[in-house]
C-alpha atoms as a PDB file:
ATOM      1  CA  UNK A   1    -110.075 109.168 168.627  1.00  0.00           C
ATOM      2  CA  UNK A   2    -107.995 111.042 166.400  1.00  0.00           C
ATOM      3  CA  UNK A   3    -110.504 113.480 166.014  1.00  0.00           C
ATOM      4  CA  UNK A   4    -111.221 114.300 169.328  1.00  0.00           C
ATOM      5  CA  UNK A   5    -107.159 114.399 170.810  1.00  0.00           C
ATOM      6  CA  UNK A   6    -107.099 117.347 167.766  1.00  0.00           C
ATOM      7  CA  UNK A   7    -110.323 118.755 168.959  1.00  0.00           C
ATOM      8  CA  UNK A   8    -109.726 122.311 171.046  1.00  0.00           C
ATOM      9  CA  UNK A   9    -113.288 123.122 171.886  1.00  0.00           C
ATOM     10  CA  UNK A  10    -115.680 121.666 174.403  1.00  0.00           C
ATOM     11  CA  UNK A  11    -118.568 121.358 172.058  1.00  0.00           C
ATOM     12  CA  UNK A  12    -116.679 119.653 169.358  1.00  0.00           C
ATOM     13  CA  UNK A  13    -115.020 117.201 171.573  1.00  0.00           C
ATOM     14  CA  UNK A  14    -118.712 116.584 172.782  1.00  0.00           C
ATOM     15  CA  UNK A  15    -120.110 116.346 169.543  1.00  0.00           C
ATOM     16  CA  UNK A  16    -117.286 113.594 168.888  1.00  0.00           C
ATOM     17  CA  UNK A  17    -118.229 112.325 171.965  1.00  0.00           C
ATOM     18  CA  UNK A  18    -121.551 111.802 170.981  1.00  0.00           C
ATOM     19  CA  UNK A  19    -120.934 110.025 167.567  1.00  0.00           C
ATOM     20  CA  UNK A  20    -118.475 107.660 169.783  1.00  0.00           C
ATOM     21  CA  UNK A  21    -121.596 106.712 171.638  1.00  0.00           C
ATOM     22  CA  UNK A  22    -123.817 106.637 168.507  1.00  0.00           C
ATOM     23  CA  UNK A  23    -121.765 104.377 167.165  1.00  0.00           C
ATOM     24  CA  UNK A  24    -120.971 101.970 169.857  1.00  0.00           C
ATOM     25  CA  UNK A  25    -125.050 101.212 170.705  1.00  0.00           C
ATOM     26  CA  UNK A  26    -125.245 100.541 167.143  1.00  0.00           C
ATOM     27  CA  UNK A  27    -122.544  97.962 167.195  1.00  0.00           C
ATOM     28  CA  UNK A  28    -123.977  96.655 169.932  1.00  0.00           C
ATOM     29  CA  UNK A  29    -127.383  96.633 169.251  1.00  0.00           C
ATOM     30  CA  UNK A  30    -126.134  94.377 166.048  1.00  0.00           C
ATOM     31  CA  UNK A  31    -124.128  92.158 167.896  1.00  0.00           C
ATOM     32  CA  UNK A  32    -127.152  91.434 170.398  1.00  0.00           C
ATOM     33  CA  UNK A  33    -129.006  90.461 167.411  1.00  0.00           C
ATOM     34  CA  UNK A  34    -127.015  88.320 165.635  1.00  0.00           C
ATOM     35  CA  UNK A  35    -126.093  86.338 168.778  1.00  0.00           C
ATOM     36  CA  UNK A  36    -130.054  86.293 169.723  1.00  0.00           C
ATOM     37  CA  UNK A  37    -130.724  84.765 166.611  1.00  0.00           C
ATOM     38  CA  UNK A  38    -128.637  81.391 165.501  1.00  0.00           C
ATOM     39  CA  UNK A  39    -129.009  80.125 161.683  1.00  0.00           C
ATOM     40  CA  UNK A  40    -130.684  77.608 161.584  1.00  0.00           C
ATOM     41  CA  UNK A  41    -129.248  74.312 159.604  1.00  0.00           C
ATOM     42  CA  UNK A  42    -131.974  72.178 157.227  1.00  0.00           C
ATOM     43  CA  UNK A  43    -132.880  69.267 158.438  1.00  0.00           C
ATOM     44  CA  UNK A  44    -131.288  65.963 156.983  1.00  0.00           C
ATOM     45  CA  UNK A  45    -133.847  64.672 154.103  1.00  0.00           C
ATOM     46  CA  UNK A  46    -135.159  61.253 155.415  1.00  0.00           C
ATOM     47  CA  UNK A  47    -133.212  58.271 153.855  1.00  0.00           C
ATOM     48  CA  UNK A  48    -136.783  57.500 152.809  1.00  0.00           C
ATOM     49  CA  UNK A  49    -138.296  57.540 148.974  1.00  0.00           C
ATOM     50  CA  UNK A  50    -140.077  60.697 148.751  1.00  0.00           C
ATOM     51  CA  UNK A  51    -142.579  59.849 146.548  1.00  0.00           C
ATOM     52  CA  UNK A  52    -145.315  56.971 145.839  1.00  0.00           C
ATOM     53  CA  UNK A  53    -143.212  55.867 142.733  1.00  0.00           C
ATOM     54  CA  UNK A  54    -140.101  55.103 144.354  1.00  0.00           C
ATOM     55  CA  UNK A  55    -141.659  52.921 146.863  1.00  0.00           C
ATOM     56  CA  UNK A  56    -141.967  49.289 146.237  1.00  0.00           C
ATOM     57  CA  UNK A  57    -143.361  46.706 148.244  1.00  0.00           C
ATOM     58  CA  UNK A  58    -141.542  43.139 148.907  1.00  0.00           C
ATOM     59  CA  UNK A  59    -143.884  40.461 149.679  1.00  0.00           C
ATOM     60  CA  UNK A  60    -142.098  37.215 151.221  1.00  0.00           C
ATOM     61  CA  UNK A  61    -143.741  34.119 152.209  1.00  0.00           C
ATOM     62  CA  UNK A  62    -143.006  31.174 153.843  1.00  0.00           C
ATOM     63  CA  UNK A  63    -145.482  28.978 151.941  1.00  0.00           C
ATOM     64  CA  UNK A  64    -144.779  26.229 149.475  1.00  0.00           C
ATOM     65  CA  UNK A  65    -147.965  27.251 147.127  1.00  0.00           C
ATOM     66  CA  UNK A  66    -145.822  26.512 143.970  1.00  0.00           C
ATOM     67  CA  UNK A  67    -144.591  22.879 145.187  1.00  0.00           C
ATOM     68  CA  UNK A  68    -148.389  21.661 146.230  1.00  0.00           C
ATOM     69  CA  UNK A  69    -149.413  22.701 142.842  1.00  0.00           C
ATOM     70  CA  UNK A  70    -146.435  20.419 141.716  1.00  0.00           C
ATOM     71  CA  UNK A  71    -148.123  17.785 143.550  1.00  0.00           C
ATOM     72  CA  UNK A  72    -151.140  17.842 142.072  1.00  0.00           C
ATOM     73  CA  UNK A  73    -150.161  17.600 138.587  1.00  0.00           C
ATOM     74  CA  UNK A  74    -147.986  14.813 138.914  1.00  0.00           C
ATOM     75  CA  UNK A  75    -151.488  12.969 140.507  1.00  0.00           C
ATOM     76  CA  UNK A  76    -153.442  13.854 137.546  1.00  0.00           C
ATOM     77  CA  UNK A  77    -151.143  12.469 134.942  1.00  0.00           C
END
């Protein structure tokens, strides 16, 4: 703005004018974009093992194999 309050001459303070403009739709061509298009944040990695060798399986039962066998060995003695 300095520029153009100096400026004596029609075509120069068009010309500055005109590099105003220039510059403005640029800025706001950018700031169009960058509000049109958010960043994205990664997803959270699942709490999960992420591969077959971290993963166990727990088997629980409820059945007294162990003790029957028990049984039957006191019987044959």
């Amino acid at each position: 703005m300095e520029q153009y309050k100096v400026a004596t001459t029609k075509p120069e303070k068009d010309a500055i004018m005109n590099e105003i403009r220039k510059c403005t739709r640029a800025y706001d061509a950018m700031k169009n974009v960058s509000i049109s298009s958010p960043v994205l944040k990664p997803a959270r990695p699942a709490p999960w093992p992420k591969t077959s060798e971290d993963s166990y399986i727990l088997i629980i039962s409820d059945t007294e194999d162990e003790d029957e066998d028990d049984e039957y060995d006191d019987m044959t003695l």
